[in-house]
Every structure is written in structure tokens, then in C-alpha cells.
C-alpha atoms as a PDB file:
ATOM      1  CA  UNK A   1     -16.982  -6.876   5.984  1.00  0.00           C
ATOM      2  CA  UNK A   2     -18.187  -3.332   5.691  1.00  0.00           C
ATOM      3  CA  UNK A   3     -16.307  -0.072   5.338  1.00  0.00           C
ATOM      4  CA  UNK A   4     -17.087   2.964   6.569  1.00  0.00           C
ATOM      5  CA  UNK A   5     -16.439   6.582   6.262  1.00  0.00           C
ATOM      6  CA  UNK A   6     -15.494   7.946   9.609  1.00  0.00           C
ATOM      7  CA  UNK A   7     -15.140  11.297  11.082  1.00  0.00           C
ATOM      8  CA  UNK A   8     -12.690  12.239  14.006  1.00  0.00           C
ATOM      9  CA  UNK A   9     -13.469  15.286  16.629  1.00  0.00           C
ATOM     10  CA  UNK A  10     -11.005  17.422  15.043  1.00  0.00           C
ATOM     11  CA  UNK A  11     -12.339  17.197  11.780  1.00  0.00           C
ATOM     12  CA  UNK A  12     -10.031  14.403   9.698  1.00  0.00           C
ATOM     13  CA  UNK A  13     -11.645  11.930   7.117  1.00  0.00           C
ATOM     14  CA  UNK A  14     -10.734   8.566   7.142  1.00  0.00           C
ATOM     15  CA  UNK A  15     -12.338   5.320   5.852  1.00  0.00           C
ATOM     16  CA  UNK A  16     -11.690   1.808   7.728  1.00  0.00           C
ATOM     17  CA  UNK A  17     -13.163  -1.697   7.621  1.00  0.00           C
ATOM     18  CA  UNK A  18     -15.293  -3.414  10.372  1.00  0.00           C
ATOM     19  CA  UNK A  19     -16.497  -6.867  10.451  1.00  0.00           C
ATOM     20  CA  UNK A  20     -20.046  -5.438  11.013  1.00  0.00           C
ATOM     21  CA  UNK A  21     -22.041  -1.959  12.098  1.00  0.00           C
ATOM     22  CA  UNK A  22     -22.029  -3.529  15.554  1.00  0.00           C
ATOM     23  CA  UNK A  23     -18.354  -4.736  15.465  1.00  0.00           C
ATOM     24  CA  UNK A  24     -17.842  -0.558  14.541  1.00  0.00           C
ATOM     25  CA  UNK A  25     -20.467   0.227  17.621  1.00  0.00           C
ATOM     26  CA  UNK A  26     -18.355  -1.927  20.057  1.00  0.00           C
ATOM     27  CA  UNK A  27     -14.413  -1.123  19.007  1.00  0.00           C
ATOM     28  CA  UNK A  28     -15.631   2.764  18.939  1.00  0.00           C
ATOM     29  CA  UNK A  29     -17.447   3.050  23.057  1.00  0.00           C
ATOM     30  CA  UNK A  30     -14.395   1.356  24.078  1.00  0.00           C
ATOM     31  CA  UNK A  31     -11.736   3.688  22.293  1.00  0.00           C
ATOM     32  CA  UNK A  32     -10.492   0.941  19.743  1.00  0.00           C
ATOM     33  CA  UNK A  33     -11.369   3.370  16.864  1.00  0.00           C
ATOM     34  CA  UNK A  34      -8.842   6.000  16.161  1.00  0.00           C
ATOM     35  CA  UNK A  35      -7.819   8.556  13.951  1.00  0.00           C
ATOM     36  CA  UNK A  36      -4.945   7.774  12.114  1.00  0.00           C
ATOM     37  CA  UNK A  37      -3.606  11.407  11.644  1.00  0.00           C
ATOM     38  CA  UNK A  38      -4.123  12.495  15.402  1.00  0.00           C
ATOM     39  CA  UNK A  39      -5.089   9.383  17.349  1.00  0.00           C
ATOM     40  CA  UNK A  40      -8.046  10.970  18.561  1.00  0.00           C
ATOM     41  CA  UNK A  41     -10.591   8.295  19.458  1.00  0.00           C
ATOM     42  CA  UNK A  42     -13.769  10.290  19.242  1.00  0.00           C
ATOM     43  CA  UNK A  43     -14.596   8.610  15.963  1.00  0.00           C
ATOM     44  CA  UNK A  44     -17.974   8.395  14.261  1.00  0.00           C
ATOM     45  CA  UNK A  45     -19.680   7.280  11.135  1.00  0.00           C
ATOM     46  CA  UNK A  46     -19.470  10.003   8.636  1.00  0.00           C
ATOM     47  CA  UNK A  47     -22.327  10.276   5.378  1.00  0.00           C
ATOM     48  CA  UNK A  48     -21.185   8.343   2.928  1.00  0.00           C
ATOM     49  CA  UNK A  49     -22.428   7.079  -0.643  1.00  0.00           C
ATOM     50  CA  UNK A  50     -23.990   4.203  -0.786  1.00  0.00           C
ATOM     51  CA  UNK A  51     -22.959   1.341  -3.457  1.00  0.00           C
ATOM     52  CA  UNK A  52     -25.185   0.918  -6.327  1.00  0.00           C
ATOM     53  CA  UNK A  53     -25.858  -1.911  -8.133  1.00  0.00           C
ATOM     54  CA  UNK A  54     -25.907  -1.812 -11.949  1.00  0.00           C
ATOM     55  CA  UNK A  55     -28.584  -3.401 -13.955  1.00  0.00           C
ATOM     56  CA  UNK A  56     -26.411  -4.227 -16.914  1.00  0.00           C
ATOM     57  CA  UNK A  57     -23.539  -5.825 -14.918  1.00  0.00           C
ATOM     58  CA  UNK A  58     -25.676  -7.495 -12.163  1.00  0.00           C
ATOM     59  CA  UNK A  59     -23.073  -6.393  -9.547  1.00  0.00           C
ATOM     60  CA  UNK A  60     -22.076  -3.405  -7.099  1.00  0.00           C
ATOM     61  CA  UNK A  61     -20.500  -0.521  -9.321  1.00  0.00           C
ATOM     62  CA  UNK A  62     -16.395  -0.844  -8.979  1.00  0.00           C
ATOM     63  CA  UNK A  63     -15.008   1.978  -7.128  1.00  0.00           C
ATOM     64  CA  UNK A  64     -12.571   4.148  -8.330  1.00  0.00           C
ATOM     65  CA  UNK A  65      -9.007   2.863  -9.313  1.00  0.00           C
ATOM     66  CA  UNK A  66      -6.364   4.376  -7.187  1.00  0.00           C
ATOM     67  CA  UNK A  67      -4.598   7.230  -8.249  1.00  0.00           C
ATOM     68  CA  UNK A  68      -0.742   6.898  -9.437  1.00  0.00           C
ATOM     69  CA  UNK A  69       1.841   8.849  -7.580  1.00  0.00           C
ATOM     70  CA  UNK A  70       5.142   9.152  -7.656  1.00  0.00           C
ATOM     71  CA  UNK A  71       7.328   9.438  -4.011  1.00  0.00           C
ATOM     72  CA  UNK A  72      11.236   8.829  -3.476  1.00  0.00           C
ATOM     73  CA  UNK A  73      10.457   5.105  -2.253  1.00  0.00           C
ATOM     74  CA  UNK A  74       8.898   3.845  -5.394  1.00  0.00           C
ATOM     75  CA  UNK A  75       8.853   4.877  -8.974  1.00  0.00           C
ATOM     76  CA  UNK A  76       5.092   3.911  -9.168  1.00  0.00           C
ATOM     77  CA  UNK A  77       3.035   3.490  -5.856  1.00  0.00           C
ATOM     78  CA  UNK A  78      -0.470   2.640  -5.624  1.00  0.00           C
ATOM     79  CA  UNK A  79      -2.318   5.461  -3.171  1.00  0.00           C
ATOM     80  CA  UNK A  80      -6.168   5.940  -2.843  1.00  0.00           C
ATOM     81  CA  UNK A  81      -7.310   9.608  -2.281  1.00  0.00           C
ATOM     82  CA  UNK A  82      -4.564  11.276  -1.153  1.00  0.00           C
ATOM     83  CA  UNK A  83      -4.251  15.181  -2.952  1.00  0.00           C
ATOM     84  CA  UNK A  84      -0.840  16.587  -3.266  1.00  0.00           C
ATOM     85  CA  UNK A  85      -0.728  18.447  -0.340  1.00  0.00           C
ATOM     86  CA  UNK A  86      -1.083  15.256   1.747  1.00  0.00           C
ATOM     87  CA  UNK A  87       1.586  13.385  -0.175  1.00  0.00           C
ATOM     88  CA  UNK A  88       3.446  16.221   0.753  1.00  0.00           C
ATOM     89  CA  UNK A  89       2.807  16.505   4.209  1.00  0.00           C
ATOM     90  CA  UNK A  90       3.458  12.807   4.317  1.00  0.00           C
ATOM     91  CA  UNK A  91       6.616  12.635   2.774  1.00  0.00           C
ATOM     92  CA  UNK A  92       7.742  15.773   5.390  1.00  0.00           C
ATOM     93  CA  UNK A  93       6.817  13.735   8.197  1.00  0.00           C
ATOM     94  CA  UNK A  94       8.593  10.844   7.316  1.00  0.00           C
ATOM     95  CA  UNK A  95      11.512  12.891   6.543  1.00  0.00           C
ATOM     96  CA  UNK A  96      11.297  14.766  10.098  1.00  0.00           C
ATOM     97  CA  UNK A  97      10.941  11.410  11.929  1.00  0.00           C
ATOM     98  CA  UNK A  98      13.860  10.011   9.520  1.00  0.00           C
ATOM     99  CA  UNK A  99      16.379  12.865  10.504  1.00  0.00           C
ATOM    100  CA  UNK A 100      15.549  12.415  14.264  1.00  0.00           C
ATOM    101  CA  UNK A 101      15.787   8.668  14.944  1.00  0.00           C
ATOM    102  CA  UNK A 102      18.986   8.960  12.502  1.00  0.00           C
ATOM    103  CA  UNK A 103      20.335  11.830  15.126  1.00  0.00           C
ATOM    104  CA  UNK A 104      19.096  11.445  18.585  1.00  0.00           C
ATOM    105  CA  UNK A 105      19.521   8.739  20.859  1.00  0.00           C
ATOM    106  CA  UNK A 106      16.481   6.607  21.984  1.00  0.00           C
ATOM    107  CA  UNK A 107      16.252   6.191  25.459  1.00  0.00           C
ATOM    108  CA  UNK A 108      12.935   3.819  25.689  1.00  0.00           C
ATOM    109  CA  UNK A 109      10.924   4.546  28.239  1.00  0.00           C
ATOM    110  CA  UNK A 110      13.185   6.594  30.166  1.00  0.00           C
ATOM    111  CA  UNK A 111      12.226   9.528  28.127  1.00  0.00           C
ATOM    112  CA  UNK A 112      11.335  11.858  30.975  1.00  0.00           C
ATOM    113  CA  UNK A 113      14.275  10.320  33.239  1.00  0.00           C
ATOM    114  CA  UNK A 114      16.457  11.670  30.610  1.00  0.00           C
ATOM    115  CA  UNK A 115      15.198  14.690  29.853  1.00  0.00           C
ATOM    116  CA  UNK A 116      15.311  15.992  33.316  1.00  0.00           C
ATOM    117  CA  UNK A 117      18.927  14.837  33.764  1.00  0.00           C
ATOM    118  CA  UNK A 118      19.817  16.835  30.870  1.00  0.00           C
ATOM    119  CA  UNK A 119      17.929  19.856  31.902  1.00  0.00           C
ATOM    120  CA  UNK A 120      19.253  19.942  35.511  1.00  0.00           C
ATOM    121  CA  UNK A 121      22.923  19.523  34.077  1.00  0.00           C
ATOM    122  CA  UNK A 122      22.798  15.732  35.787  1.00  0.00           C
ATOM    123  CA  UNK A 123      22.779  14.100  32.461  1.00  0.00           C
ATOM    124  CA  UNK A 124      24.779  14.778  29.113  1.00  0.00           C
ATOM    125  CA  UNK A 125      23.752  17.372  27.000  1.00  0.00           C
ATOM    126  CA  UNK A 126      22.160  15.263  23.321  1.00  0.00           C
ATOM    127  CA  UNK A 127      19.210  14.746  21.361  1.00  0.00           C
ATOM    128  CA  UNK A 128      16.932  12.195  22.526  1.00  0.00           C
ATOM    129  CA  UNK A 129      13.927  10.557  21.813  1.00  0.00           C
ATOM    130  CA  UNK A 130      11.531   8.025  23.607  1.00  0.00           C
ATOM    131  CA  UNK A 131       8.459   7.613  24.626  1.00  0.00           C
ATOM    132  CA  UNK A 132       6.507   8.561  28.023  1.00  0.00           C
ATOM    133  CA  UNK A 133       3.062   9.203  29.061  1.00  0.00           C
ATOM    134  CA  UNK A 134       0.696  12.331  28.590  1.00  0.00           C
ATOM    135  CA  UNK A 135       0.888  13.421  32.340  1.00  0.00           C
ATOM    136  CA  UNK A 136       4.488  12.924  32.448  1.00  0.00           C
ATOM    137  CA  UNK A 137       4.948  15.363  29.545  1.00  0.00           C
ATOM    138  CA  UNK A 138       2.946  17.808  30.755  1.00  0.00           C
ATOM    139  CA  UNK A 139       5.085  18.214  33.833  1.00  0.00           C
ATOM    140  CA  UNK A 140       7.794  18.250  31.370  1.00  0.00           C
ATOM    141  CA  UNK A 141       6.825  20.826  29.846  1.00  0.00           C
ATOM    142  CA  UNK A 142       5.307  22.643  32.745  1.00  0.00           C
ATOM    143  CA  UNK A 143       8.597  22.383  34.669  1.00  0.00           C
ATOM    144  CA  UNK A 144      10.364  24.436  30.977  1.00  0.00           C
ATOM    145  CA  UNK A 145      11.186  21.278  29.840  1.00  0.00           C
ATOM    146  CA  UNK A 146      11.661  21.703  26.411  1.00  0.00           C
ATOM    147  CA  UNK A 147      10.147  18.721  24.317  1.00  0.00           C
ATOM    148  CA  UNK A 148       8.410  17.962  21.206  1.00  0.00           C
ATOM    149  CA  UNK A 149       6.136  14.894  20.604  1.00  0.00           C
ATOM    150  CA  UNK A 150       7.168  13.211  17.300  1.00  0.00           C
ATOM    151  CA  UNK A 151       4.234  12.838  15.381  1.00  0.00           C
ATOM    152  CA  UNK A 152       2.824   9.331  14.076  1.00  0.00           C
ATOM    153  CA  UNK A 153       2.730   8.479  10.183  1.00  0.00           C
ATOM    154  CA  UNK A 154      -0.557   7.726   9.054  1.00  0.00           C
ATOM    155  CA  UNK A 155       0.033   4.107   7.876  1.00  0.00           C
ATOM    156  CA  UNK A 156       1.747   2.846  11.511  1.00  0.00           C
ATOM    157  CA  UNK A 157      -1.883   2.330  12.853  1.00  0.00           C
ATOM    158  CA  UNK A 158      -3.184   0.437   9.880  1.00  0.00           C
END
């Protein structure tokens, strides 16, 4: 196994593990690779540090212990290289998606059925939430449609 620094198109650092450079190669051209903050698939290698061995222990160098946080779940949770303002943003997105699967109704796949029924008055009036393809929420949203993707936590695509 080998683990890699990676590099989306819009910017985001991530690390992951592949079986091998090739196995990395492969699961990238065929858009198995994604970002896990945006999903974008237009992942590559990024420069990374290379392990060094140590003459006096006869082994690779042990990376850096996790740093200790502290979040509403657990009193003590293990978390590598986050800063603060990504625990924070974290801990708002969970929150966000929290409130609306608490409050709205989820409709499946029936999404943009629903949303148009309540929009044309066919359907009653109440949050939802589902899930539907990109072309179908563009015409959503073309047609005034008012919608707002709920974003993905980080972790759901490890």
C-alpha cells in the first residue's frame, strides 16, 4: 500500500491510499478518484515528502501523531491535520445537514417530481430533500426553481 498526497482542480488537499502508483493511475482515468470536499474527480498526485529512513532506528521515520481535538461527539477524538477553521467548518456542515434531514421530508428520488408540484401549487407547500441528477437540477433551477444542493461531509466518501 502507498499513500499519496493528491490535489483536486479546485485546489483542495487530500491524502488517500492506493494499492500501487498504477492502481492510483487506473481508479483516477476512470473517475474513481475524488475529492472528498467537492467530489471533483480531476485528481492528481500532489509533491509530497518522501519517508526517510533513520540510521539509528533501522526503520522509516514515524509520522506525526494526530492532533487532539475536542468536538460535541466525543470528549477526545483522534483527527490528523485538520486546523480549526476546518473543524469548524465541519462541525457547521454537519449541523446544517442535521437541522434539514431533522425538518424536511425526504422524498428519494422524486426530488424534482416534488419540487415542481410544490412550485406549480400541485403539491403541498414543505421542506424537502432528495436526491436527483445534475441536468435535472439545472432545469430546476433554470425554470426559478428554488433549490439548494446539500453538501457532502468529508468522511461519507472514505
Amino acid at each position: 500500500m502507498i499513500k499519496f498526497s493528491l490535489l483536486c482542480g479546485r485546489g483542495h488537499e487530500f491524502e488517500s491510499w492506493f494499492q500501487s502508483g498504477e492502481a492510483f493511475e487506473t481508479q483516477s482515468k476512470s473517475g474513481r478518484v475524488s475529492c472528498p470536499l467537492c467530489q471533483a474527480t480531476d485528481v492528481t498526485k500532489a509533491i509530497m515528502a518522501p519517508a526517510i529512513a533513520s540510521k539509528s532506528e533501522g526503520m522509516l521515520a514515524k509520522p506525526p501523531a494526530p492532533a487532539e481535538v475536542h468536538d460535541q461527539t466525543d470528549t477526545h477524538t483522534q483527527v490528523a491535520l485538520l486546523d480549526p477553521r476546518d473543524l469548524e467548518s465541519r462541525a457547521m456542515l454537519t449541523a446544517f445537514r442535521k437541522r434539514i434531514y431533522e425538518e424536511a421530508e425526504d422524498v428519494g428520488m422524486r426530488f424534482a417530481e416534488e419540487a415542481r408540484k410544490i412550485h406549480d401549487g400541485r403539491g403541498k407547500e414543505r421542506p424537502i430533500h432528495g436526491q436527483t441528477d445534475f441536468d435535472e437540477a439545472r432545469a430546476l433551477i433554470e425554470d426559478g426553481i428554488e433549490i439548494f444542493p446539500v453538501p457532502s461531509l468529508p468522511d461519507e466518501f472514505n
